[in-house]
Protein backbone atom coordinates (compact mmCIF):
# COMPACT_ATOMS: atom_id res chain seq x y z
CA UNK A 1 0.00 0.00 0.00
CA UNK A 2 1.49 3.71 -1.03
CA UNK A 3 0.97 5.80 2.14
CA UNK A 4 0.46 9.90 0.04
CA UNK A 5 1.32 12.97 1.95
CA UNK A 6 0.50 16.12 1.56
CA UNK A 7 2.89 18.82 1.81
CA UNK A 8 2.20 22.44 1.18
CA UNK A 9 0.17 22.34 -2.63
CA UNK A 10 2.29 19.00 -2.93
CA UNK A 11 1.60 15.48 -3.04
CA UNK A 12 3.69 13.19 -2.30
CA UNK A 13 4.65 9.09 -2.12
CA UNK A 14 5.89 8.74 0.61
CA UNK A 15 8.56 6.59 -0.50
CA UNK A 16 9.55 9.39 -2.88
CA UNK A 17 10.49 11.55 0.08
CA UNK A 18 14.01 12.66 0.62
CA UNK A 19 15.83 12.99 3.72
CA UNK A 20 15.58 16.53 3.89
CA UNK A 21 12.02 16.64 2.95
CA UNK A 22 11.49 14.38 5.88
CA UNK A 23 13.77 16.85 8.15
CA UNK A 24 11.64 20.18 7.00
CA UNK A 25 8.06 18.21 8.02
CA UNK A 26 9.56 16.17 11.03
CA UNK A 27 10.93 20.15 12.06
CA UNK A 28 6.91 21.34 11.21
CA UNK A 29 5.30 18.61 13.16
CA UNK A 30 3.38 17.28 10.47
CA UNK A 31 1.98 13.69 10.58
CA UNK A 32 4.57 12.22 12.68
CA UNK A 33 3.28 8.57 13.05
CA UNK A 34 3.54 8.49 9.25
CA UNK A 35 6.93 10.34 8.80
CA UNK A 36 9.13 8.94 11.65
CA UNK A 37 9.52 5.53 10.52
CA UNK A 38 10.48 6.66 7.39
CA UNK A 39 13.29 8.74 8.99
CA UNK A 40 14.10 5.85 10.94
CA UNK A 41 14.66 4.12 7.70
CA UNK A 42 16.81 6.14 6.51
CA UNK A 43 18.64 6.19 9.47
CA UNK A 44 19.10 2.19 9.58
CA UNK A 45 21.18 2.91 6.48
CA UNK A 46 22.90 6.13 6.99
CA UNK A 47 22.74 7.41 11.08
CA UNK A 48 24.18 11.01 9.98
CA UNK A 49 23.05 11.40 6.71
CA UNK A 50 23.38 14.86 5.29
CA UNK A 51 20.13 17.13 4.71
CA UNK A 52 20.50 20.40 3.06
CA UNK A 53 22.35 22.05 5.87
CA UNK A 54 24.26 19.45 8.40
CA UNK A 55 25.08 15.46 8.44
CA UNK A 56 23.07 14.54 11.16
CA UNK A 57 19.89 17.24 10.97
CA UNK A 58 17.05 13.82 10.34
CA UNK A 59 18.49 12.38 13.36
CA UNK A 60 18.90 15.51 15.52
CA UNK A 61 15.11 16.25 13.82
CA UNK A 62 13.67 13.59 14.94
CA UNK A 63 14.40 13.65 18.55
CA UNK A 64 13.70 17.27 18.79
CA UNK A 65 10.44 16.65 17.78
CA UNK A 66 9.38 13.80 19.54
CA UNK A 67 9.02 13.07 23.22
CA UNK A 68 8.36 10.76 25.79
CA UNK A 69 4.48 10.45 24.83
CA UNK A 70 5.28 10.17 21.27
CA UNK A 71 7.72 7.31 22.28
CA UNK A 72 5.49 5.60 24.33
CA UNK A 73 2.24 5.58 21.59
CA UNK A 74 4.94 3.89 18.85
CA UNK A 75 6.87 1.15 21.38
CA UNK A 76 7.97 -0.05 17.73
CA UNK A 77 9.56 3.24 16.73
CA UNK A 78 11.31 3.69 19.61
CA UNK A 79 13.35 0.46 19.36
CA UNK A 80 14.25 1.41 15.86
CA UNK A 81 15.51 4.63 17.11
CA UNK A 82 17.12 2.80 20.07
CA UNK A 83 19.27 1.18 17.21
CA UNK A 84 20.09 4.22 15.51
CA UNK A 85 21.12 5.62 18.73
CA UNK A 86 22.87 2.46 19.64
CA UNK A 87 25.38 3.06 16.51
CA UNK A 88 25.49 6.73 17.61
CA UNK A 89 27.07 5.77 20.69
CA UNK A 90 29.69 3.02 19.43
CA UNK A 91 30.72 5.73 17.24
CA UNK A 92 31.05 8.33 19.92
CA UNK A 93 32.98 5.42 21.70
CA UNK A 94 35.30 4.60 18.90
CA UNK A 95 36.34 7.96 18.01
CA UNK A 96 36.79 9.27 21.68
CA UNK A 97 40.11 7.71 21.90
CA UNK A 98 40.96 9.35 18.81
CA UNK A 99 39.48 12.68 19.60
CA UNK A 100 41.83 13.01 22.82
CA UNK A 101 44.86 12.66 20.92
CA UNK A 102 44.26 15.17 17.97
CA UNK A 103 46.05 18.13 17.86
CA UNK A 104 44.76 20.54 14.58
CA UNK A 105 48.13 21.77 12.79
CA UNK A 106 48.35 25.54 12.46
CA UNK A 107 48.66 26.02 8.60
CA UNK A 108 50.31 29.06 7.97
């Protein structure tokens, strides 16, 4: 079944829906049981994919504009984004090490 959205005069499949379309309704609110699981999609394959602006906006999107209530309506949701957030923090813990030690060269 094709889930449409509307989106200003637009309609869309919501398959057909980029990652920073996703990021500009996610940011507006709009139908967020339809739109967050195809964020979390998207971030199954890419965690900090890049939106118009910044890697990482869908994810930092998505849990700016959901909360606890949210969370606890879609129990399935959440464990995808429980994933996503797992490979958020094995990243954090793999390049901490890293992080420590780097010094930026001054390029003259």
């Amino acid at each position: 079944m094709t889930t449409n959205l509307v989106w200003g005069n637009c309609l869309n499949k919501a398959e057909d829906l980029t990652a920073d379309n996703l990021r500009l309704m996610i940011g507006q609110k709009l139908n967020l049981e339809h739109l967050v699981p195809l964020a979390l999609g998207i971030l199954a394959k890419d965690t900090f994919v890049e939106t118009q602006f910044y890697r990482r906006d869908l994810l930092a999107y998505v849990l700016k504009n959901t909360n606890e209530e949210f969370w606890n309506k879609h129990h399935d949701m959440y464990l995808e984004l429980d994933e996503v957030m797992r490979v958020v923090n094995q990243t954090i813990e793999e390049l901490s090490p890293l992080l420590s030690d780097f010094k930026p060269y001054l390029i003259e």
